[in-house]
PDB file of N, CA and C in Angstrom:
ATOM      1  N   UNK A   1       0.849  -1.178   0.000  1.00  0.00           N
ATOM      2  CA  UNK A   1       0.000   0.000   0.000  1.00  0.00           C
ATOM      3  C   UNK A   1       0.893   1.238   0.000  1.00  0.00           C
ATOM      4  N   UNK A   2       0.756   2.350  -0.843  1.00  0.00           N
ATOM      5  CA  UNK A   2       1.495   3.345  -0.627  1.00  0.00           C
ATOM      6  C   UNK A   2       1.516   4.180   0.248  1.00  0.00           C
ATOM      7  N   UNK A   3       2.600   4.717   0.713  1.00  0.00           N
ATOM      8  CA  UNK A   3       2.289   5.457   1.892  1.00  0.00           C
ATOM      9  C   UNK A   3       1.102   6.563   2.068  1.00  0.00           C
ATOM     10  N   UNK A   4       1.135   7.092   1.622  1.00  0.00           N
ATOM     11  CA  UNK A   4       0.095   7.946   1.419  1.00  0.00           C
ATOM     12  C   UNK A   4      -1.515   7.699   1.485  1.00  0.00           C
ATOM     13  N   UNK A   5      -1.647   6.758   1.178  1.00  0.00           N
ATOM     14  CA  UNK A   5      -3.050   5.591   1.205  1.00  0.00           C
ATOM     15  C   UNK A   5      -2.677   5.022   3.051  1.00  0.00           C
ATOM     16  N   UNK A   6      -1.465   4.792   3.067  1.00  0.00           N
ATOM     17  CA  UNK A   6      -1.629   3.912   4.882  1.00  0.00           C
ATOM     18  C   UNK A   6      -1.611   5.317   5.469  1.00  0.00           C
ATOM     19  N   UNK A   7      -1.298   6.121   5.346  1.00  0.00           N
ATOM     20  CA  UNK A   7      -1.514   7.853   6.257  1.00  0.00           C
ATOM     21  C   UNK A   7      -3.051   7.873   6.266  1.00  0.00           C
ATOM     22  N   UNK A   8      -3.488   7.679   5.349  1.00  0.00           N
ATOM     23  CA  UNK A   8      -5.326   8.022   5.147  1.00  0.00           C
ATOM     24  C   UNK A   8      -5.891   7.035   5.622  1.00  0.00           C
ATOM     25  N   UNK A   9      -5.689   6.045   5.850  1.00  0.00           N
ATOM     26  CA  UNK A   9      -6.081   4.976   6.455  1.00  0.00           C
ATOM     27  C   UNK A   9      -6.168   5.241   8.313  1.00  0.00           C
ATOM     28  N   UNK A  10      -4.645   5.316   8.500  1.00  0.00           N
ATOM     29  CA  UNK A  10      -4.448   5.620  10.202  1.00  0.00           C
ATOM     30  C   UNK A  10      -5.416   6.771  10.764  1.00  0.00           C
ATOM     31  N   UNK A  11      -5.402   7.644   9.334  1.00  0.00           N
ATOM     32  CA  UNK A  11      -6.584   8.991  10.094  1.00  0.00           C
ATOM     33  C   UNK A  11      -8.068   8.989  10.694  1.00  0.00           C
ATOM     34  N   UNK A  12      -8.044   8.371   9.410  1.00  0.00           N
ATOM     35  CA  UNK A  12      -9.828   7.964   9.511  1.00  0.00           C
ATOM     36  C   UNK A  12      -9.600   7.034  10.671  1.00  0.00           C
ATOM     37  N   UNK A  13      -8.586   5.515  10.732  1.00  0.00           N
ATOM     38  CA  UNK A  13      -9.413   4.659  11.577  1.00  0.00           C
ATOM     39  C   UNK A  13      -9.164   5.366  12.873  1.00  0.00           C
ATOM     40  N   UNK A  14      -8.548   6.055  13.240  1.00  0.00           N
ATOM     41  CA  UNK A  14      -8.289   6.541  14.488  1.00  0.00           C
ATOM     42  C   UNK A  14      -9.395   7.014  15.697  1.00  0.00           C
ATOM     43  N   UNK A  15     -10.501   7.509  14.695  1.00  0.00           N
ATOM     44  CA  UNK A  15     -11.509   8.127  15.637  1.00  0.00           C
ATOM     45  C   UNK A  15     -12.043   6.966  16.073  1.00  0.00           C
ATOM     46  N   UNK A  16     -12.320   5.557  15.124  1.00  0.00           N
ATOM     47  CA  UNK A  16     -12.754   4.493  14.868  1.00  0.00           C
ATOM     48  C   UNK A  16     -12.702   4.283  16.370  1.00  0.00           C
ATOM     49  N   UNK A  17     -11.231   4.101  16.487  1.00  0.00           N
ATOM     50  CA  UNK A  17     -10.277   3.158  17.490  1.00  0.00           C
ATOM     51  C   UNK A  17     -10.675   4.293  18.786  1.00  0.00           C
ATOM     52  N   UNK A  18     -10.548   5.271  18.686  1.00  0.00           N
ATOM     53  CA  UNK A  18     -11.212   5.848  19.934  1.00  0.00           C
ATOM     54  C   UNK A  18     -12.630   5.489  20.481  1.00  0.00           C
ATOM     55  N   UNK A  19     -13.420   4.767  19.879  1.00  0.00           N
ATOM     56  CA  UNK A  19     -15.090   5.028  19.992  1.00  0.00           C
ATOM     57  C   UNK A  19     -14.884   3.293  20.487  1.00  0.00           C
ATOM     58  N   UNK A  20     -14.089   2.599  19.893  1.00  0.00           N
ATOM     59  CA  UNK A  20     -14.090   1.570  20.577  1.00  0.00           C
ATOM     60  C   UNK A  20     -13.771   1.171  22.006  1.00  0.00           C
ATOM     61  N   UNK A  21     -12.490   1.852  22.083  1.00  0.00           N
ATOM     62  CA  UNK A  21     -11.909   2.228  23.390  1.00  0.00           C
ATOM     63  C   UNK A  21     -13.004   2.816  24.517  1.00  0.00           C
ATOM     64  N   UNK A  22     -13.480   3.870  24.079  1.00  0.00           N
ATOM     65  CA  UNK A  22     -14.509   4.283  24.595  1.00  0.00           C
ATOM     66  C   UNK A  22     -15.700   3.519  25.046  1.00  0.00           C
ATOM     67  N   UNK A  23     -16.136   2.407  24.178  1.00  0.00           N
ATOM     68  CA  UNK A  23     -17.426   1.896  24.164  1.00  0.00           C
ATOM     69  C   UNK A  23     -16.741   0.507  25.145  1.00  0.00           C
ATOM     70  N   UNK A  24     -15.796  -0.159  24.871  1.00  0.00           N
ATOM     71  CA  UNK A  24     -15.846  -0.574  25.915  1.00  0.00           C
ATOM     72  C   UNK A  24     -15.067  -0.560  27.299  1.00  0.00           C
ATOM     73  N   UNK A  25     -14.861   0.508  27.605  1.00  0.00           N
ATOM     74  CA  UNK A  25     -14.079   0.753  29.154  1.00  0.00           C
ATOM     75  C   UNK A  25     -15.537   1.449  29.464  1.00  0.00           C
ATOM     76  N   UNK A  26     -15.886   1.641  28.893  1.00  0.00           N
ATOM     77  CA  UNK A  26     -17.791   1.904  29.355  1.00  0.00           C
ATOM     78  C   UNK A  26     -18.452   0.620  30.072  1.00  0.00           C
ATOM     79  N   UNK A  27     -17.819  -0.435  29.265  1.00  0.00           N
ATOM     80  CA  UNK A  27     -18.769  -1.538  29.985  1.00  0.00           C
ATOM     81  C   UNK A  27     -18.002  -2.066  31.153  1.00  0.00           C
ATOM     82  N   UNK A  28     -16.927  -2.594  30.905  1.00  0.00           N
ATOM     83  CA  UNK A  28     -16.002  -2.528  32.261  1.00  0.00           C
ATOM     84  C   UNK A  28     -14.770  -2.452  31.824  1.00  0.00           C
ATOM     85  N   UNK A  29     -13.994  -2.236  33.243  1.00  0.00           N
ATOM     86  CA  UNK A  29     -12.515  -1.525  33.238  1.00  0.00           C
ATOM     87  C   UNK A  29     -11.409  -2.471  32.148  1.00  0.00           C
ATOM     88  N   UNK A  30     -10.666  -1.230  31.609  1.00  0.00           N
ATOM     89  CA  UNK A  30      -9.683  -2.025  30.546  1.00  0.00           C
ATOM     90  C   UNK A  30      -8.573  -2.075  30.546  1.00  0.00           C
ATOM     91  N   UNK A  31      -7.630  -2.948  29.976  1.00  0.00           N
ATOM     92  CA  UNK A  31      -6.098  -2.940  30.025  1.00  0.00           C
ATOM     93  C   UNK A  31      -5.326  -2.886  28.403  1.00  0.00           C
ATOM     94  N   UNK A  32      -4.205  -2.226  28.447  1.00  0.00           N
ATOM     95  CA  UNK A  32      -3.889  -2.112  27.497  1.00  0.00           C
ATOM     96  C   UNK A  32      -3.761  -3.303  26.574  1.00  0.00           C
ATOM     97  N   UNK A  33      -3.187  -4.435  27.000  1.00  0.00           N
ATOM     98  CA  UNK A  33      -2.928  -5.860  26.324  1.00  0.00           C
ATOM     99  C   UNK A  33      -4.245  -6.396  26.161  1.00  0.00           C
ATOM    100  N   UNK A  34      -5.391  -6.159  26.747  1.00  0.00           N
ATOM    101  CA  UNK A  34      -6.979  -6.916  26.324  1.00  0.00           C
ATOM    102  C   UNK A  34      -7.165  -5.859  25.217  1.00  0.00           C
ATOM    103  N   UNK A  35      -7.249  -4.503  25.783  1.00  0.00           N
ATOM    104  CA  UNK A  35      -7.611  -3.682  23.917  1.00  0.00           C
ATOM    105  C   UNK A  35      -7.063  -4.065  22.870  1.00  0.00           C
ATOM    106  N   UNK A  36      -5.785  -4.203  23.187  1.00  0.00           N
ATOM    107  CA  UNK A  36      -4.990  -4.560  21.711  1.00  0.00           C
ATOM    108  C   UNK A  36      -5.311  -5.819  21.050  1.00  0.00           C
ATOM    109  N   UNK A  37      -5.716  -6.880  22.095  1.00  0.00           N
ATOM    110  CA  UNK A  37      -6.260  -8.073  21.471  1.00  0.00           C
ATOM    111  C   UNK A  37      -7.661  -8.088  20.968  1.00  0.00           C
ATOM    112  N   UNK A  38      -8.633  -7.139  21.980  1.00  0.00           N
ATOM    113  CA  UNK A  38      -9.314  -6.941  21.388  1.00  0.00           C
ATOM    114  C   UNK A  38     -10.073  -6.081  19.721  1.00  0.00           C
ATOM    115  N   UNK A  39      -9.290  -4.934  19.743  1.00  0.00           N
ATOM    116  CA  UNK A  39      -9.160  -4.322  18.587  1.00  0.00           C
ATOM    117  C   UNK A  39      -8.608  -5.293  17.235  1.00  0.00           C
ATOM    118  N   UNK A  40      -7.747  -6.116  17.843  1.00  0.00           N
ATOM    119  CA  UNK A  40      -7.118  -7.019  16.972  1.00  0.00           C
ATOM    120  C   UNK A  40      -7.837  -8.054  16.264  1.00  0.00           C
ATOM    121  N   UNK A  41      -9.332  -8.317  16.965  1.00  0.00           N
ATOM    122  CA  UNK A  41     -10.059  -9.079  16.693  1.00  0.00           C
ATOM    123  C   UNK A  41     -11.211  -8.276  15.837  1.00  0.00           C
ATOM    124  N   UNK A  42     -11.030  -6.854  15.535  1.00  0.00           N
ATOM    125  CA  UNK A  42     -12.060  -6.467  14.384  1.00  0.00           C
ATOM    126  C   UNK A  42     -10.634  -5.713  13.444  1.00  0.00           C
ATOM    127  N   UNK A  43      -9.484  -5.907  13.369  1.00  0.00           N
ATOM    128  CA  UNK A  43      -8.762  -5.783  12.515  1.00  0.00           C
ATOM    129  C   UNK A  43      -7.832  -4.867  12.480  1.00  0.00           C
ATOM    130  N   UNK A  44      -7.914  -4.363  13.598  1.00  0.00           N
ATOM    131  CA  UNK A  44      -6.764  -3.173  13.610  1.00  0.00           C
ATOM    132  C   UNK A  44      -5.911  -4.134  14.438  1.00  0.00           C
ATOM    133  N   UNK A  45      -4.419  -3.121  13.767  1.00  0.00           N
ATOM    134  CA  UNK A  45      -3.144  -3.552  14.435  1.00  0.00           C
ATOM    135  C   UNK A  45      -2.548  -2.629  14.853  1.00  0.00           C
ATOM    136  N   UNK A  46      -2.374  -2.435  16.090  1.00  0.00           N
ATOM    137  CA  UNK A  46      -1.758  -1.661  17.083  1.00  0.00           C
ATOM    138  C   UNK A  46      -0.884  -1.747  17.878  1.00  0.00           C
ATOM    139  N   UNK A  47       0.194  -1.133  17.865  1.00  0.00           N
ATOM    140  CA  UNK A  47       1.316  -1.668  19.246  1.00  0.00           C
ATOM    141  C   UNK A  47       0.898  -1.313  20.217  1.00  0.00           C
ATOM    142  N   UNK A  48       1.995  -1.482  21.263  1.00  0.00           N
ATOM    143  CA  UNK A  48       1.593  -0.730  22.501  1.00  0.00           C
ATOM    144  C   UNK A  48       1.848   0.508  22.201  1.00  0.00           C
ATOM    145  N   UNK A  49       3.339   0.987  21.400  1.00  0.00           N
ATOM    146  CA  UNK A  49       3.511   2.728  21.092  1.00  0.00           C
ATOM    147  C   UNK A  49       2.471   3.146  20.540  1.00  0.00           C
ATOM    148  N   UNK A  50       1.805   2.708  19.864  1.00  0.00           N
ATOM    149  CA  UNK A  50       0.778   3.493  19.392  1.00  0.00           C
ATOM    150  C   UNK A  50      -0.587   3.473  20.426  1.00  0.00           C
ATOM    151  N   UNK A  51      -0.674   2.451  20.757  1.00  0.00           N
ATOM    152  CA  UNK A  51      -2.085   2.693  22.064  1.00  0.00           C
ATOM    153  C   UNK A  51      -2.057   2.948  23.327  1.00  0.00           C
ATOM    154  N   UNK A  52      -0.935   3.274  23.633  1.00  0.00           N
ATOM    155  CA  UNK A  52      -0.743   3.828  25.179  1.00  0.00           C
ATOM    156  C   UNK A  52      -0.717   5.440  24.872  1.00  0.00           C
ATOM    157  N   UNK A  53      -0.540   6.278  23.678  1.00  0.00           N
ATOM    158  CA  UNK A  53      -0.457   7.310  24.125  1.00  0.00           C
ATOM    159  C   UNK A  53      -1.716   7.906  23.555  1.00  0.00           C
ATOM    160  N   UNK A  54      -2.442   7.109  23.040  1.00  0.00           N
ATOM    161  CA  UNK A  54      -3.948   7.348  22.655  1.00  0.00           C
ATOM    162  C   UNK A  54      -4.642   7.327  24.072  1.00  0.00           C
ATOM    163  N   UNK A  55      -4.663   5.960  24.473  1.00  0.00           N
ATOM    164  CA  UNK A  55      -5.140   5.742  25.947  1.00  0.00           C
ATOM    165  C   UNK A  55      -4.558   7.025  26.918  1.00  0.00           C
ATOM    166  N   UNK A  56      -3.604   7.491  26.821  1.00  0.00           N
ATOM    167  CA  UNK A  56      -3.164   9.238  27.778  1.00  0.00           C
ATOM    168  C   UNK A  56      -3.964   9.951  27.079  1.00  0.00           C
ATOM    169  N   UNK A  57      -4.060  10.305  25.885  1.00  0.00           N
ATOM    170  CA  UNK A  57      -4.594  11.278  25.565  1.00  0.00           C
ATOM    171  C   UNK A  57      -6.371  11.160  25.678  1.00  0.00           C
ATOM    172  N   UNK A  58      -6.906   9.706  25.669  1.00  0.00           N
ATOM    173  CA  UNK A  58      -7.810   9.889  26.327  1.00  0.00           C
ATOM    174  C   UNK A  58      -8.099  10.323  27.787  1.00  0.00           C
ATOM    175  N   UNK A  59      -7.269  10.330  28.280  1.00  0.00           N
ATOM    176  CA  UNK A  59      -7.243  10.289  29.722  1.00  0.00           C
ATOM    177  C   UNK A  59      -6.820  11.953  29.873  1.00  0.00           C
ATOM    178  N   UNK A  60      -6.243  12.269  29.338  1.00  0.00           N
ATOM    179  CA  UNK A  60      -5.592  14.115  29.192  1.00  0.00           C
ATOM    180  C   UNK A  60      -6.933  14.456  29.110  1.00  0.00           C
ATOM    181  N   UNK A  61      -7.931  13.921  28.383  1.00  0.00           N
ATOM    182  CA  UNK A  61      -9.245  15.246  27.836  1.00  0.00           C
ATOM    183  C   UNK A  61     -10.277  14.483  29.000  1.00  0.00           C
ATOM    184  N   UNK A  62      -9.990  13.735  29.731  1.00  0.00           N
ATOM    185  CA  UNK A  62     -10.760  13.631  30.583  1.00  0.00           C
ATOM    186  C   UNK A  62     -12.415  12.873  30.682  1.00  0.00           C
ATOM    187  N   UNK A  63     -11.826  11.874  29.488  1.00  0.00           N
ATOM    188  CA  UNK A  63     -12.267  10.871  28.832  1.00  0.00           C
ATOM    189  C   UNK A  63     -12.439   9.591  29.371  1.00  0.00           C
ATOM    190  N   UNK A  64     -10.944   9.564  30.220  1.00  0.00           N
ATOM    191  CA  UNK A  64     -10.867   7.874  30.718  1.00  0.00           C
ATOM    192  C   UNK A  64     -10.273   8.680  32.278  1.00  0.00           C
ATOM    193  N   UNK A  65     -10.471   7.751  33.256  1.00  0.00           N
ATOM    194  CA  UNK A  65      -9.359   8.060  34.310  1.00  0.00           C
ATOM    195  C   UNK A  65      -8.450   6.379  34.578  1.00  0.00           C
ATOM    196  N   UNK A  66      -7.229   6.341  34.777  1.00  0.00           N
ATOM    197  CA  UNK A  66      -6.418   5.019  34.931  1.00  0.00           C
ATOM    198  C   UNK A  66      -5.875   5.090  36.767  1.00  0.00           C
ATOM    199  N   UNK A  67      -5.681   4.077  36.804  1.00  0.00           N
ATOM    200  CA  UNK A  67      -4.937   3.328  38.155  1.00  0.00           C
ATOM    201  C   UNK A  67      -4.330   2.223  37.829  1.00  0.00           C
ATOM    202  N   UNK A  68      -3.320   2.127  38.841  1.00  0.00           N
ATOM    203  CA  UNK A  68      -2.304   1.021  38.736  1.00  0.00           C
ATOM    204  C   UNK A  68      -2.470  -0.281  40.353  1.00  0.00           C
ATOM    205  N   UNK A  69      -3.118  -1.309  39.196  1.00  0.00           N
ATOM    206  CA  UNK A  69      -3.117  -2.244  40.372  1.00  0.00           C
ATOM    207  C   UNK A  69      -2.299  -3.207  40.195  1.00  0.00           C
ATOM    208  N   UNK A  70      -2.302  -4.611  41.131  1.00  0.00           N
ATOM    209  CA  UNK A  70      -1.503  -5.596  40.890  1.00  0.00           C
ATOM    210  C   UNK A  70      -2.119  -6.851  40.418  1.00  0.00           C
ATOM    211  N   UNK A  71      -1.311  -7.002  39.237  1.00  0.00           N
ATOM    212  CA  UNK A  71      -1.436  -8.179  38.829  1.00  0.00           C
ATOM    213  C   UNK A  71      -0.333  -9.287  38.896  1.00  0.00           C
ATOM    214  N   UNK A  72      -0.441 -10.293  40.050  1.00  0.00           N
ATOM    215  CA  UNK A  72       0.283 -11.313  40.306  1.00  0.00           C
ATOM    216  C   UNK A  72       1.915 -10.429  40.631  1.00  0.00           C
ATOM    217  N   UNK A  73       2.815 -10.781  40.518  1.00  0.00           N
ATOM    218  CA  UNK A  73       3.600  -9.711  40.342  1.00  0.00           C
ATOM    219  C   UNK A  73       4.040  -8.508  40.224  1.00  0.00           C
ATOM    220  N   UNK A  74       3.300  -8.348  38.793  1.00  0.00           N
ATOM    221  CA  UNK A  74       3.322  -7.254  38.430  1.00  0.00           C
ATOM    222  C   UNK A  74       2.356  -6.269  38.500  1.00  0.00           C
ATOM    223  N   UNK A  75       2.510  -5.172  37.656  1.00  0.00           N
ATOM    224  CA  UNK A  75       1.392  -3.936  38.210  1.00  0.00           C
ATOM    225  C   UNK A  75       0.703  -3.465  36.884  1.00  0.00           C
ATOM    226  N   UNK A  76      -0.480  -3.138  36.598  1.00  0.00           N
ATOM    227  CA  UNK A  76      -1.060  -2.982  35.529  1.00  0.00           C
ATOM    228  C   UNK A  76      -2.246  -1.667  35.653  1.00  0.00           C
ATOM    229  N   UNK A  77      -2.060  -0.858  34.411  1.00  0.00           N
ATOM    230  CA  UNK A  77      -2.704   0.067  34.641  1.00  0.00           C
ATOM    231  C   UNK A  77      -4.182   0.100  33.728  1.00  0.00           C
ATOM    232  N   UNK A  78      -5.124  -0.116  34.746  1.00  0.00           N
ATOM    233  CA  UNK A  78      -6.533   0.060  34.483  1.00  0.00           C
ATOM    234  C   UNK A  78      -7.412   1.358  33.705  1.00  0.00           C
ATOM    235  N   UNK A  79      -7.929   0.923  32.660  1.00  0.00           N
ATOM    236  CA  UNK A  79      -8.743   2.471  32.274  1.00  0.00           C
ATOM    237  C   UNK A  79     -10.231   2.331  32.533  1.00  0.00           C
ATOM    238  N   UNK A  80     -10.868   3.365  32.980  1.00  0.00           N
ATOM    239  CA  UNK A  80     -12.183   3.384  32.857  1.00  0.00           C
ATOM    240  C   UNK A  80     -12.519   4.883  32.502  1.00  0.00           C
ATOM    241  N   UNK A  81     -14.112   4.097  32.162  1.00  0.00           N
ATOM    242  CA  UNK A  81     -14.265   5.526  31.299  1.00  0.00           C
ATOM    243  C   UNK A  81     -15.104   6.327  32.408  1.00  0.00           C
ATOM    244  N   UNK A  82     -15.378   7.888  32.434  1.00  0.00           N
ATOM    245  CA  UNK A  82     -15.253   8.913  33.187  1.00  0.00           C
ATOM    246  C   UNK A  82     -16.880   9.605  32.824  1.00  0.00           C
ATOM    247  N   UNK A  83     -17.509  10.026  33.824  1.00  0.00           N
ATOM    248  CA  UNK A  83     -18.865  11.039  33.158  1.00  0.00           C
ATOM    249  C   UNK A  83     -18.962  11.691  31.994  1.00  0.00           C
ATOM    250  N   UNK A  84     -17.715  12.321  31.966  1.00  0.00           N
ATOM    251  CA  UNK A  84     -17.712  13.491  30.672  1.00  0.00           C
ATOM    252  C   UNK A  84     -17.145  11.935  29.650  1.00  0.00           C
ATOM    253  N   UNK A  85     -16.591  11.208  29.665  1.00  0.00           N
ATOM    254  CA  UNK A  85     -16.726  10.122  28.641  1.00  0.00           C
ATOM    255  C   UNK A  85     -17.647   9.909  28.118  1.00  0.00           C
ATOM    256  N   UNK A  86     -18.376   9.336  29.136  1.00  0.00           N
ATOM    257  CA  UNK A  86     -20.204   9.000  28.801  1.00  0.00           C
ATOM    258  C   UNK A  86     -20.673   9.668  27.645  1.00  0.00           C
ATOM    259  N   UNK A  87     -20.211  10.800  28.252  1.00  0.00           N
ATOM    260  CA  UNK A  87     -21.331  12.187  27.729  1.00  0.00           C
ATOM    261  C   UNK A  87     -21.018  12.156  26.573  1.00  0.00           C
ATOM    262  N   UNK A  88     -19.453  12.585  25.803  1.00  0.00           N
ATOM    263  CA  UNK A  88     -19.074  12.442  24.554  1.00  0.00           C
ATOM    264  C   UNK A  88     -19.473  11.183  23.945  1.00  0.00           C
ATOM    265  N   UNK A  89     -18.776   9.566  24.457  1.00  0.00           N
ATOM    266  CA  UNK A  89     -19.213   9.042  23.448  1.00  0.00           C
ATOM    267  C   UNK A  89     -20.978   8.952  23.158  1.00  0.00           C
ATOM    268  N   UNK A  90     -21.790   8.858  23.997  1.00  0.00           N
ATOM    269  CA  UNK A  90     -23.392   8.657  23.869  1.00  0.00           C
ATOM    270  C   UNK A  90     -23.204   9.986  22.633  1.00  0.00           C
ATOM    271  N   UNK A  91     -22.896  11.190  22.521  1.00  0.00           N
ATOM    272  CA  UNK A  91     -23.289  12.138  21.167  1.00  0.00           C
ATOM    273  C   UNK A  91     -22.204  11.593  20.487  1.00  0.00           C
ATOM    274  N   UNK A  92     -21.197  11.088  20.360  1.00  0.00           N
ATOM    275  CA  UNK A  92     -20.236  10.188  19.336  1.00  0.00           C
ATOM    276  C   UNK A  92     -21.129   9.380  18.354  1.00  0.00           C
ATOM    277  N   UNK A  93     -22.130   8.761  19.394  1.00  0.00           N
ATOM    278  CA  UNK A  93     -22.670   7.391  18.779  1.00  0.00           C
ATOM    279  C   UNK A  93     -23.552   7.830  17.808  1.00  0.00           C
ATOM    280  N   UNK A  94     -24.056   8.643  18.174  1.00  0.00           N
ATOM    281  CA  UNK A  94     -25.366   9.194  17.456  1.00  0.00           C
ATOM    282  C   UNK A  94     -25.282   9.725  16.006  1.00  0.00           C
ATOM    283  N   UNK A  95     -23.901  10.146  16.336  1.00  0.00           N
ATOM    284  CA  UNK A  95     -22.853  10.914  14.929  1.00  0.00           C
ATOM    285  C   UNK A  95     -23.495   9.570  14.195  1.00  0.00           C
ATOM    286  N   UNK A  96     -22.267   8.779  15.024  1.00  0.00           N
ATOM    287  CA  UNK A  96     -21.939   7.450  13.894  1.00  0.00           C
ATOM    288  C   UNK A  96     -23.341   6.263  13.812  1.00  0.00           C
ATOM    289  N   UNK A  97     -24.471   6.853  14.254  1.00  0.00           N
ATOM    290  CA  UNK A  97     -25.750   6.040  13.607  1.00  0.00           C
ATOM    291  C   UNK A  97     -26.141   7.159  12.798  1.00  0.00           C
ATOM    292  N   UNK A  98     -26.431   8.207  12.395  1.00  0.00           N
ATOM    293  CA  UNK A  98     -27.152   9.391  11.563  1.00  0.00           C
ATOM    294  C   UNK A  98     -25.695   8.994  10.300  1.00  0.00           C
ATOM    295  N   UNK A  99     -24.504   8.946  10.329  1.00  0.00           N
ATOM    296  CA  UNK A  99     -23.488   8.694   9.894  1.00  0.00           C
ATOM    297  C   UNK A  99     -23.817   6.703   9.102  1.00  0.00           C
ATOM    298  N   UNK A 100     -23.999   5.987   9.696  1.00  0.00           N
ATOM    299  CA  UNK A 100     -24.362   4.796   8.959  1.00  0.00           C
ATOM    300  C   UNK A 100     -25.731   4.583   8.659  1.00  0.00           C
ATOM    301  N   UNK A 101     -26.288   5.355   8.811  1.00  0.00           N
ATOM    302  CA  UNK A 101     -28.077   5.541   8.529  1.00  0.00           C
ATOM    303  C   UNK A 101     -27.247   5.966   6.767  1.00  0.00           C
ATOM    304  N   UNK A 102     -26.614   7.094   6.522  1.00  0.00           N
ATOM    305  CA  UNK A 102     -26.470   7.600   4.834  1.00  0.00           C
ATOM    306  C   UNK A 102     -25.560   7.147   4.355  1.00  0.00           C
ATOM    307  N   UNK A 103     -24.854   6.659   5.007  1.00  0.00           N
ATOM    308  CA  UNK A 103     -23.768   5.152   4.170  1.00  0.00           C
ATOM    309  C   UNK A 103     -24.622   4.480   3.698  1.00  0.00           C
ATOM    310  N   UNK A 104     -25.504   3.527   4.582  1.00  0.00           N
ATOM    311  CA  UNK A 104     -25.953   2.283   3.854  1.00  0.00           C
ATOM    312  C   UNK A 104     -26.918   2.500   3.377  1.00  0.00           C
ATOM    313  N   UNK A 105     -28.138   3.694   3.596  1.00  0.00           N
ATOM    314  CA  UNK A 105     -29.094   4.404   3.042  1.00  0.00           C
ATOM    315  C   UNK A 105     -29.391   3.261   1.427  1.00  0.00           C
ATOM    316  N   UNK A 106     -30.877   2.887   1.749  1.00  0.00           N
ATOM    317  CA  UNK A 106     -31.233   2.091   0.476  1.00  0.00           C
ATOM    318  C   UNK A 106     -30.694   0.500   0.497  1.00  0.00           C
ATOM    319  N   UNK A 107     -29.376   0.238   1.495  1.00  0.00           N
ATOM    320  CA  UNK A 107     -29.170  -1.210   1.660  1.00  0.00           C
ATOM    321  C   UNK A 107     -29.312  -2.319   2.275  1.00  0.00           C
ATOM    322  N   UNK A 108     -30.002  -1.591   3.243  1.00  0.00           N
ATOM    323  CA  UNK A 108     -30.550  -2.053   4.305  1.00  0.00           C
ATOM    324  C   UNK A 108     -31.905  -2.522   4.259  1.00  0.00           C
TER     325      UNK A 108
END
């Protein structure tokens, strides 16, 4: 794929990958290594460099809040999503149903 086509690609899916993130640390608390597997399972590929500083920057706008608990050993940092999360993604969603309502418009 040429570069230029994978730049346009990362843009668009990005909000994608936020609304997911979003939708589920909504349902319960998340870790970076379950998102990535999970995202991985509708097709995005993500490192950790690339989804840990998404996951801050959700957390910068006050989107997600994180803590660090223990897991066995080690220590792992938890995201959940935050009121003003809520708030954005619930009008996110709405985008993206009025948004796939005129995509598929007639195919449905």
């Amino acid at each position: 794929m040429p570069r230029v086509a994978k730049d346009v690609d990362r843009d668009l899916y990005a909000g994608l990958i936020r609304l997911h993130v979003l939708h589920h640390a909504g349902e319960k608390p998340i870790y970076g290594a379950w998102i990535i597997e999970e995202l991985n399972r509708h097709g995005y590929s993500l490192s950790a460099g690339t989804l840990y500083p998404l996951l801050h920057g959700l957390e910068k706008k006050g989107y997600l809040r994180s803590r660090q608990v223990r897991a066995g050993k080690l220590g792992r940092r938890i995201y959940e999503i935050t009121a003003k999360g809520r708030k954005v993604f619930a009008a996110a969603r709405e985008k993206v149903r009025e948004l796939f309502g005129e995509l598929f418009e007639g195919e449905l």
